[in-house]
PDB file of N, CA and C in Angstrom:
ATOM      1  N   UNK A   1    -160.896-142.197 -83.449  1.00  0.00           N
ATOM      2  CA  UNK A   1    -160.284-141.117 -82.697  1.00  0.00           C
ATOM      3  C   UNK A   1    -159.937-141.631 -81.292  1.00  0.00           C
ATOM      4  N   UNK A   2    -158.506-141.360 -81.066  1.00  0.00           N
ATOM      5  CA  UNK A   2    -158.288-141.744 -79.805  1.00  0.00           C
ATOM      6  C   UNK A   2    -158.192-140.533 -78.539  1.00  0.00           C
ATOM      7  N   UNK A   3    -158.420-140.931 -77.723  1.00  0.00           N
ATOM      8  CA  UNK A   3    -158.434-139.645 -76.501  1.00  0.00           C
ATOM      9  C   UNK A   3    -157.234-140.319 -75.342  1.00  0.00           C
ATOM     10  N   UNK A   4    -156.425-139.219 -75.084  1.00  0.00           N
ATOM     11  CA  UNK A   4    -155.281-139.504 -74.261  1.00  0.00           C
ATOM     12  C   UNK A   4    -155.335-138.572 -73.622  1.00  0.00           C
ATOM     13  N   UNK A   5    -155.255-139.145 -72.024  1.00  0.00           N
ATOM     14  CA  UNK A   5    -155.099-138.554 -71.047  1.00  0.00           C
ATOM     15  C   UNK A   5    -153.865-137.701 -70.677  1.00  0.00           C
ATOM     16  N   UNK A   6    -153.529-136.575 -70.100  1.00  0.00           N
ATOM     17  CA  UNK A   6    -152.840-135.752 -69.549  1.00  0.00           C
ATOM     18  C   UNK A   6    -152.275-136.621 -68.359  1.00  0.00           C
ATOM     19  N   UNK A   7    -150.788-136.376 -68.238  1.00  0.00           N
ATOM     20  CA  UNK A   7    -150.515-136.989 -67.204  1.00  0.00           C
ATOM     21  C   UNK A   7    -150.478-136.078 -65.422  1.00  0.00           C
ATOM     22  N   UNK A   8    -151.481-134.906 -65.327  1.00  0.00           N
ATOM     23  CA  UNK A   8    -152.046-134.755 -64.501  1.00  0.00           C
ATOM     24  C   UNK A   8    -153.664-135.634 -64.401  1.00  0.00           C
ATOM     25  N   UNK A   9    -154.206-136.099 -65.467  1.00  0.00           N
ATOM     26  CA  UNK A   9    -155.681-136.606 -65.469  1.00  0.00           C
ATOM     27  C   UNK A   9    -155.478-138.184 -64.952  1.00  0.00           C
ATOM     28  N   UNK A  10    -154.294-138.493 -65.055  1.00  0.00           N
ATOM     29  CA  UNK A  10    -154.319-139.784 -65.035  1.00  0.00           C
ATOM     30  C   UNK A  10    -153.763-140.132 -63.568  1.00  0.00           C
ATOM     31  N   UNK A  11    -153.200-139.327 -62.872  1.00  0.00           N
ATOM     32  CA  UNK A  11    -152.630-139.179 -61.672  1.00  0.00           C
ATOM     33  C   UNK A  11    -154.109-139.202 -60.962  1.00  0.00           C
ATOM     34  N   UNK A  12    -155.236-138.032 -61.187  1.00  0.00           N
ATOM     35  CA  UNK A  12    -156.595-137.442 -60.981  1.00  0.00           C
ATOM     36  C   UNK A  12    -157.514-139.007 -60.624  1.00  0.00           C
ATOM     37  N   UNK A  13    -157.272-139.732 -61.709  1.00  0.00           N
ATOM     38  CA  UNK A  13    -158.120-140.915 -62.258  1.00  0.00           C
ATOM     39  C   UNK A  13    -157.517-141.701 -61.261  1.00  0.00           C
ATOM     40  N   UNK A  14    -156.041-142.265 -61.420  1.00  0.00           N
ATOM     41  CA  UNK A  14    -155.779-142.993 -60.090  1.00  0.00           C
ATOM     42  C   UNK A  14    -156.370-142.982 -58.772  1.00  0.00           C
ATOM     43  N   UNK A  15    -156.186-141.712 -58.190  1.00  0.00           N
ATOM     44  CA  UNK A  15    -156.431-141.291 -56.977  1.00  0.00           C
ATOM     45  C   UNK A  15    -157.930-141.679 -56.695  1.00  0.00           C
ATOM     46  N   UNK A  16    -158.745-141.142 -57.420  1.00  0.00           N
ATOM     47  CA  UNK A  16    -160.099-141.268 -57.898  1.00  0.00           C
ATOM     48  C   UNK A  16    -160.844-142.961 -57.871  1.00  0.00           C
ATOM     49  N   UNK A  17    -159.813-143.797 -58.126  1.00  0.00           N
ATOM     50  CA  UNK A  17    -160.070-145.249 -58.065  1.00  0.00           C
ATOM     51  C   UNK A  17    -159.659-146.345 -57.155  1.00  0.00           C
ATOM     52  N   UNK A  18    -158.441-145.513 -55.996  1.00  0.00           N
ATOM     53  CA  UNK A  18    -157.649-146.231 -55.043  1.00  0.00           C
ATOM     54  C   UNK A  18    -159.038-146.065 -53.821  1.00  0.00           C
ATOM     55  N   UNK A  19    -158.626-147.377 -53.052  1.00  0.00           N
ATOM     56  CA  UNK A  19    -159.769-147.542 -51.864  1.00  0.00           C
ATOM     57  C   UNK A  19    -159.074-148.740 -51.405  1.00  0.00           C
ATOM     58  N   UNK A  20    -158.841-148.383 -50.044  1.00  0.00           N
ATOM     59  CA  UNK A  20    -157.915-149.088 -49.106  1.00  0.00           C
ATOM     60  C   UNK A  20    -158.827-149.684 -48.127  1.00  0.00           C
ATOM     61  N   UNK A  21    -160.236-149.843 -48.170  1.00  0.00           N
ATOM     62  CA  UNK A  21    -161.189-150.069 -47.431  1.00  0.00           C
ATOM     63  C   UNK A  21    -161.600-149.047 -46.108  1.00  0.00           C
ATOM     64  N   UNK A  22    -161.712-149.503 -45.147  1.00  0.00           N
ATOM     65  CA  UNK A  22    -162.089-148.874 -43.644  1.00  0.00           C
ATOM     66  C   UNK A  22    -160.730-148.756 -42.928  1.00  0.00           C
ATOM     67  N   UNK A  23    -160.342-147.153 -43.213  1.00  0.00           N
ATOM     68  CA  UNK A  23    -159.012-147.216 -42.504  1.00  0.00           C
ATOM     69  C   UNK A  23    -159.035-146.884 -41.161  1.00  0.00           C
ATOM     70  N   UNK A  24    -160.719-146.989 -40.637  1.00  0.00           N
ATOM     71  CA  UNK A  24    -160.327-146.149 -39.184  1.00  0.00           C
ATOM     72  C   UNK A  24    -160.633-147.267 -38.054  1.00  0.00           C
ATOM     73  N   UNK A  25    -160.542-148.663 -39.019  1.00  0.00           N
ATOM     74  CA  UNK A  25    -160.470-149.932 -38.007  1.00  0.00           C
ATOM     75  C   UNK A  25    -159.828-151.002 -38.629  1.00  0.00           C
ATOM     76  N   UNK A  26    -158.113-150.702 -38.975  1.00  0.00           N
ATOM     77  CA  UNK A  26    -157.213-151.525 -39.477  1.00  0.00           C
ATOM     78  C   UNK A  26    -157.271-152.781 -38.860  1.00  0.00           C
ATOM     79  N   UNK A  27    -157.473-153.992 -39.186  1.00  0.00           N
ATOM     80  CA  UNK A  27    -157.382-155.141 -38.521  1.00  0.00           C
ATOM     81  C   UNK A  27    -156.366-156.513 -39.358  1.00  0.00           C
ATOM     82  N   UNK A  28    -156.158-155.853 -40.692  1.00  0.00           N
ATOM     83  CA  UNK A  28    -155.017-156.942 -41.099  1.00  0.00           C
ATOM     84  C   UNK A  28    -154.174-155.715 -41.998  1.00  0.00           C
ATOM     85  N   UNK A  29    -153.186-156.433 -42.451  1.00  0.00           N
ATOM     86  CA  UNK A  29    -152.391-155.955 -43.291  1.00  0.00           C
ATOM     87  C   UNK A  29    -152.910-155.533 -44.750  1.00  0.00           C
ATOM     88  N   UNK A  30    -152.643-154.200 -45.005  1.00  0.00           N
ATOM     89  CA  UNK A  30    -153.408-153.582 -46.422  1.00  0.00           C
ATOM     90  C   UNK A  30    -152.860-154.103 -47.790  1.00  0.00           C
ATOM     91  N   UNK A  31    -153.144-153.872 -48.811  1.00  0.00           N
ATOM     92  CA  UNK A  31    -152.902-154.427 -49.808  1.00  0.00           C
ATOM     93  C   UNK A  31    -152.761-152.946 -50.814  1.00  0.00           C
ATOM     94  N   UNK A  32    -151.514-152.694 -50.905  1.00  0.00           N
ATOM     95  CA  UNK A  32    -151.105-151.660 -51.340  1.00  0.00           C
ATOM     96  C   UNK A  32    -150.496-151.019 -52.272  1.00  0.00           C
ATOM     97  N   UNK A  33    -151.300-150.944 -53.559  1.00  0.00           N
ATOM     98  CA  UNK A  33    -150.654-150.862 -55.024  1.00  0.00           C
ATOM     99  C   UNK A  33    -149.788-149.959 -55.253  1.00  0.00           C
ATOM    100  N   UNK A  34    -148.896-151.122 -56.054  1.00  0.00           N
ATOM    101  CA  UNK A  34    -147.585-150.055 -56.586  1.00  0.00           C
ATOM    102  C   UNK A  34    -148.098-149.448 -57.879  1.00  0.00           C
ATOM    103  N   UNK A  35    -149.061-149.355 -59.073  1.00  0.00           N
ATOM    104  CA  UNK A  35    -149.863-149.398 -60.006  1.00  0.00           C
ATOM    105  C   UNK A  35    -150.844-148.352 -59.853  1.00  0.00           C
ATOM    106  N   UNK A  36    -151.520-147.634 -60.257  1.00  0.00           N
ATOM    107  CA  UNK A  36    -153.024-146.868 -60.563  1.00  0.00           C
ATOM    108  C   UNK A  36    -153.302-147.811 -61.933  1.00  0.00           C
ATOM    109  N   UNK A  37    -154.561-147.973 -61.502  1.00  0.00           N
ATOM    110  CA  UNK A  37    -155.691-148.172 -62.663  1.00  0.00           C
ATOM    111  C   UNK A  37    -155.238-147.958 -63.776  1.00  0.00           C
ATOM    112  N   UNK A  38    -154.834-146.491 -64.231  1.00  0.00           N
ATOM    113  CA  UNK A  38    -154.699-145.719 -65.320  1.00  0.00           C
ATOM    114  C   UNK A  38    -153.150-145.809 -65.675  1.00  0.00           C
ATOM    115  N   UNK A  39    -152.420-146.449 -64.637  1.00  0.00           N
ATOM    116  CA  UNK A  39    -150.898-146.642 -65.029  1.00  0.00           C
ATOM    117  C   UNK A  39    -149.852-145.546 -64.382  1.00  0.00           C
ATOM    118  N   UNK A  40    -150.751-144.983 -62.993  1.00  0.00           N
ATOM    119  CA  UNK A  40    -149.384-144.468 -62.404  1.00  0.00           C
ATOM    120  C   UNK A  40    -148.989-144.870 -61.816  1.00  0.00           C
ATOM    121  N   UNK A  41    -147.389-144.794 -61.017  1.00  0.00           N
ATOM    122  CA  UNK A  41    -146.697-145.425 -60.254  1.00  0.00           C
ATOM    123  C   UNK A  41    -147.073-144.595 -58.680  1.00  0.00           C
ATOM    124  N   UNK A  42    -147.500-145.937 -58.107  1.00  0.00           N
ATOM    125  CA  UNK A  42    -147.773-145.196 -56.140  1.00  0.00           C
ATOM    126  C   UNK A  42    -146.519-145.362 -55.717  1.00  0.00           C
ATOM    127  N   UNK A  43    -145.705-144.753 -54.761  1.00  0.00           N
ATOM    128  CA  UNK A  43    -145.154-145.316 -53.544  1.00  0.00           C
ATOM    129  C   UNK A  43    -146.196-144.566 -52.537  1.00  0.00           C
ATOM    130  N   UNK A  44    -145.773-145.494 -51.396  1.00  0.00           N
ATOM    131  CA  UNK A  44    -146.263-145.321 -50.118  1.00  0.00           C
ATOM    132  C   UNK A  44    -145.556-145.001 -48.685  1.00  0.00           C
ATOM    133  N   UNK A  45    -145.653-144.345 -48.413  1.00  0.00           N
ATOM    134  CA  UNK A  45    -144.767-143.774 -47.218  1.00  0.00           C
ATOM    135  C   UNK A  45    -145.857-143.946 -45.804  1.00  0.00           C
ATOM    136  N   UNK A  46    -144.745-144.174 -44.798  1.00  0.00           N
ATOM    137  CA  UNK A  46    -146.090-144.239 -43.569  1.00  0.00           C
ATOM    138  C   UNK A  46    -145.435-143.080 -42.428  1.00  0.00           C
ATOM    139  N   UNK A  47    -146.403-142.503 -41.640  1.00  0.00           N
ATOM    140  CA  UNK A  47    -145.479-141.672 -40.715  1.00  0.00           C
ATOM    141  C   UNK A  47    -145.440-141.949 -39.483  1.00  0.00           C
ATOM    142  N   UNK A  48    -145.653-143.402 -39.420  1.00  0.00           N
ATOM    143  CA  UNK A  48    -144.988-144.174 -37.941  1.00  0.00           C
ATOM    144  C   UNK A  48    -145.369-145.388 -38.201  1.00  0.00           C
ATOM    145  N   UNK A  49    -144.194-145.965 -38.381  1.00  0.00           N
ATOM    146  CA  UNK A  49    -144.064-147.220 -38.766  1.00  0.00           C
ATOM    147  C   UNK A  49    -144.373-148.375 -37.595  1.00  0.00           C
ATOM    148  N   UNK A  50    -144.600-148.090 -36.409  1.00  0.00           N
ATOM    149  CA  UNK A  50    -145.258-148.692 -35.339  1.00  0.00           C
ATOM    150  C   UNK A  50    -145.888-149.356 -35.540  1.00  0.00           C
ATOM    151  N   UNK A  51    -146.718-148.506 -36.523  1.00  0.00           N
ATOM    152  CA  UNK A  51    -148.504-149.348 -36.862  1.00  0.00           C
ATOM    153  C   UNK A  51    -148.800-149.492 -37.943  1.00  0.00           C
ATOM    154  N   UNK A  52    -147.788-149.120 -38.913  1.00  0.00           N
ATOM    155  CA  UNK A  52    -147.877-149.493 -40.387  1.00  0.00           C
ATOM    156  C   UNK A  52    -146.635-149.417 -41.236  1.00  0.00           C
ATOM    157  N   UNK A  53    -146.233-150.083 -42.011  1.00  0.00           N
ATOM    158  CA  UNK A  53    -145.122-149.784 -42.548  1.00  0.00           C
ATOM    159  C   UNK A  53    -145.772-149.507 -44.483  1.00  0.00           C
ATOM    160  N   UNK A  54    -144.623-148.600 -44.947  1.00  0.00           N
ATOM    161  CA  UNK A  54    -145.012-148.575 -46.297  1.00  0.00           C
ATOM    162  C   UNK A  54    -145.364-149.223 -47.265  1.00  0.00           C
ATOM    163  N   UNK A  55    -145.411-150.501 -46.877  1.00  0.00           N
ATOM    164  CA  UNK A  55    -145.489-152.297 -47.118  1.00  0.00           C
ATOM    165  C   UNK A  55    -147.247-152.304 -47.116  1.00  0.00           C
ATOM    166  N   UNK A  56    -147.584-151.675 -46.338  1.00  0.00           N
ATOM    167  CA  UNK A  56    -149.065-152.444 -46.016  1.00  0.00           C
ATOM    168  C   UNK A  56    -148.921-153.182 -44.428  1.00  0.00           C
ATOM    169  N   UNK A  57    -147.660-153.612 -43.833  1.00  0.00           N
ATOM    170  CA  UNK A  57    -147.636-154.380 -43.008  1.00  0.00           C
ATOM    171  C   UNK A  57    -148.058-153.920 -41.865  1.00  0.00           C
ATOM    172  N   UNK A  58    -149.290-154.145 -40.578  1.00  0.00           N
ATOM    173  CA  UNK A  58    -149.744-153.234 -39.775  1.00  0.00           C
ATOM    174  C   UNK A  58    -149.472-154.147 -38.899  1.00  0.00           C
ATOM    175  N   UNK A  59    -148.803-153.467 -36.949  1.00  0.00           N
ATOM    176  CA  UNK A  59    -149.084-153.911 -36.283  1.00  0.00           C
ATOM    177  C   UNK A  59    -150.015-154.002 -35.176  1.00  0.00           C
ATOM    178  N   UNK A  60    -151.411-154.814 -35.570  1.00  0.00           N
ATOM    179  CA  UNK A  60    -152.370-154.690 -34.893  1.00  0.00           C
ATOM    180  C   UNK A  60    -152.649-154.725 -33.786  1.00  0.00           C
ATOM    181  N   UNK A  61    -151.918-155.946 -32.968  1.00  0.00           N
ATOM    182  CA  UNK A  61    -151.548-155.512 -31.442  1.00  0.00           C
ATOM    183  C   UNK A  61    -151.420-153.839 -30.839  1.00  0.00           C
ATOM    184  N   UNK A  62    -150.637-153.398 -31.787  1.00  0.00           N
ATOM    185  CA  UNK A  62    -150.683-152.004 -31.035  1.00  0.00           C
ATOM    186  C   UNK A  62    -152.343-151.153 -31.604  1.00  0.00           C
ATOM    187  N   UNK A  63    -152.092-151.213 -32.924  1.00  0.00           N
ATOM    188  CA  UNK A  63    -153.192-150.565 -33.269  1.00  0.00           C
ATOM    189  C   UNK A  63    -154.595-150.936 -32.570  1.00  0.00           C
ATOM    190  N   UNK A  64    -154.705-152.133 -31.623  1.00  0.00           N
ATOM    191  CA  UNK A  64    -155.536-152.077 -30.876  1.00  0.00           C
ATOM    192  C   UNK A  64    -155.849-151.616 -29.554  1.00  0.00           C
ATOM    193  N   UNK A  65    -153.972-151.518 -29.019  1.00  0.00           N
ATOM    194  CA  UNK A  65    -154.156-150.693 -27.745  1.00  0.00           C
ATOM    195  C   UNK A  65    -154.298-149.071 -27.732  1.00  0.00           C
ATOM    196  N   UNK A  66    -154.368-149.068 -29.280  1.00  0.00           N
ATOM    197  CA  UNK A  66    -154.083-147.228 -29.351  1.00  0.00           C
ATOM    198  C   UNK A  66    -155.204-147.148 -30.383  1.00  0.00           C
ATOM    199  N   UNK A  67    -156.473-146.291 -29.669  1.00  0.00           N
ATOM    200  CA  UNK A  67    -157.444-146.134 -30.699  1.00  0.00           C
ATOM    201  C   UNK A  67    -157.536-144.537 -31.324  1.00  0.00           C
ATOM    202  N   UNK A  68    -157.393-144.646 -32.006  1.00  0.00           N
ATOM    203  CA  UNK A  68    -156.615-143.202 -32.629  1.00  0.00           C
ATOM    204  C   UNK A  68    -156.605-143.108 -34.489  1.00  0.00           C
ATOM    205  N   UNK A  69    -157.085-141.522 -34.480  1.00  0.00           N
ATOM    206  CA  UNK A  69    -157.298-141.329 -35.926  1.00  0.00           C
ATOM    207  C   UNK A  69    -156.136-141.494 -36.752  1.00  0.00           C
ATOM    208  N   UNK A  70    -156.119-141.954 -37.881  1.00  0.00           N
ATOM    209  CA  UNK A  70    -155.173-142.307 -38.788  1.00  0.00           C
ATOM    210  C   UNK A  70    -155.468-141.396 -40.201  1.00  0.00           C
ATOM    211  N   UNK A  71    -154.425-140.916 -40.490  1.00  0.00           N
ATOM    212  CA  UNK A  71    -154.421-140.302 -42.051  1.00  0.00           C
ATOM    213  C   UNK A  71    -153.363-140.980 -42.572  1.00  0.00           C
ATOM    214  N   UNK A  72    -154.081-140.988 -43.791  1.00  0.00           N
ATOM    215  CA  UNK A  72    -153.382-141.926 -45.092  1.00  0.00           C
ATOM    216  C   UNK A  72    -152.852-140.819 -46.124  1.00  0.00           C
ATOM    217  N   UNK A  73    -151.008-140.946 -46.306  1.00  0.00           N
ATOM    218  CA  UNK A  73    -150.850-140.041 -47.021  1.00  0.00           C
ATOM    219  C   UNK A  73    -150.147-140.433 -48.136  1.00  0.00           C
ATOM    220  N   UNK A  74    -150.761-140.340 -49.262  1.00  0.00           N
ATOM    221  CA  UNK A  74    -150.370-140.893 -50.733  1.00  0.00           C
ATOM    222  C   UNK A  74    -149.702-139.730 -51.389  1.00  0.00           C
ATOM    223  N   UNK A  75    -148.408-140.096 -52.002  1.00  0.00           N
ATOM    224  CA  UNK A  75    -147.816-139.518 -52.841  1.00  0.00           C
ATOM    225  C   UNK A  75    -147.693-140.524 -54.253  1.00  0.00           C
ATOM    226  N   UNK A  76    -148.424-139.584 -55.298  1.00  0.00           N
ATOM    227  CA  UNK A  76    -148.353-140.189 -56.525  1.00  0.00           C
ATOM    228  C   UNK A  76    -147.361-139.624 -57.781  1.00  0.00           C
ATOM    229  N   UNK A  77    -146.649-140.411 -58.548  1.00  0.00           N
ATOM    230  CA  UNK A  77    -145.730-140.368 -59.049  1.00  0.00           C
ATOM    231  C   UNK A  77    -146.184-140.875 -60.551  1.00  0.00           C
ATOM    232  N   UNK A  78    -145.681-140.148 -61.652  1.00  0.00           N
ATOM    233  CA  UNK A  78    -145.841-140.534 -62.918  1.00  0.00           C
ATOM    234  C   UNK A  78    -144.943-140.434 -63.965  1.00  0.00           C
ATOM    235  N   UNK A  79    -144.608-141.475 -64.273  1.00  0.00           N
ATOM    236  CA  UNK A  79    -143.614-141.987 -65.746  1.00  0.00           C
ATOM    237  C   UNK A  79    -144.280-142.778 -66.632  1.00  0.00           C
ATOM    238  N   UNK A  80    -144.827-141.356 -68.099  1.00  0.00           N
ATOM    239  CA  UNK A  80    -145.310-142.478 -69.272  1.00  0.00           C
ATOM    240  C   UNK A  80    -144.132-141.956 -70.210  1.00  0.00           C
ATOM    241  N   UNK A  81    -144.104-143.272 -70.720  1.00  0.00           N
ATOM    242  CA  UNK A  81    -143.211-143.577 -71.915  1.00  0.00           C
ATOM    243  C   UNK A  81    -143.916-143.490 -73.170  1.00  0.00           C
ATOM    244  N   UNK A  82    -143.378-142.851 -74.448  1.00  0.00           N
ATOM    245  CA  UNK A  82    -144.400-143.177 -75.450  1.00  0.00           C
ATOM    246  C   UNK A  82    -143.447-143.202 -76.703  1.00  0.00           C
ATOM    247  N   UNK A  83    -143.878-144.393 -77.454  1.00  0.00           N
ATOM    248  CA  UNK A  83    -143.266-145.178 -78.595  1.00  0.00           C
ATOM    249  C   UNK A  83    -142.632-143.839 -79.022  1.00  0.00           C
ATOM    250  N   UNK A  84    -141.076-144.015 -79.570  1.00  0.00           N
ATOM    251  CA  UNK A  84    -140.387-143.171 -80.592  1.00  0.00           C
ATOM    252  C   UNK A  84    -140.742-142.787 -82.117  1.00  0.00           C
TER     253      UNK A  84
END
């Protein structure tokens, strides 16, 4: 018997397994899956690209002159395909 996930559960499960480490002392560039675990598709959006771009790419110079809370905002996206 096989058990298949809902593609709200699997969105659930992603989210549930992503960990970007310690975001409230960025010091290199993040590593930022296009993938979930479970096979959903991330993009990543940033809302000031100053100090981060949707890339992962951070600029730490600033992020060190500006010590300041950061929220991380993930939008998750899902396309399963299933054999004809």
């Amino acid at each position: 018997m096989t058990f298949e996930m809902s593609d709200r559960e699997i969105v659930e499960k992603d989210i549930e397994a992503l960990y970007l480490g310690n975001l409230n002392t960025v010091e290199f560039d993040l590593d930022l899956p296009s993938r979930g675990k479970y096979g959903s598709t991330i993009n990543w959006e940033s809302k000031d690209e100053r100090f981060i771009t949707p890339e992962g790419t951070s600029n730490t110079s600033i992020l060190r002159e500006r010590r300041s809370c950061h929220t991380s905002h993930r939008q998750v996206y899902v396309r399963q395909c299933k054999p004809v």
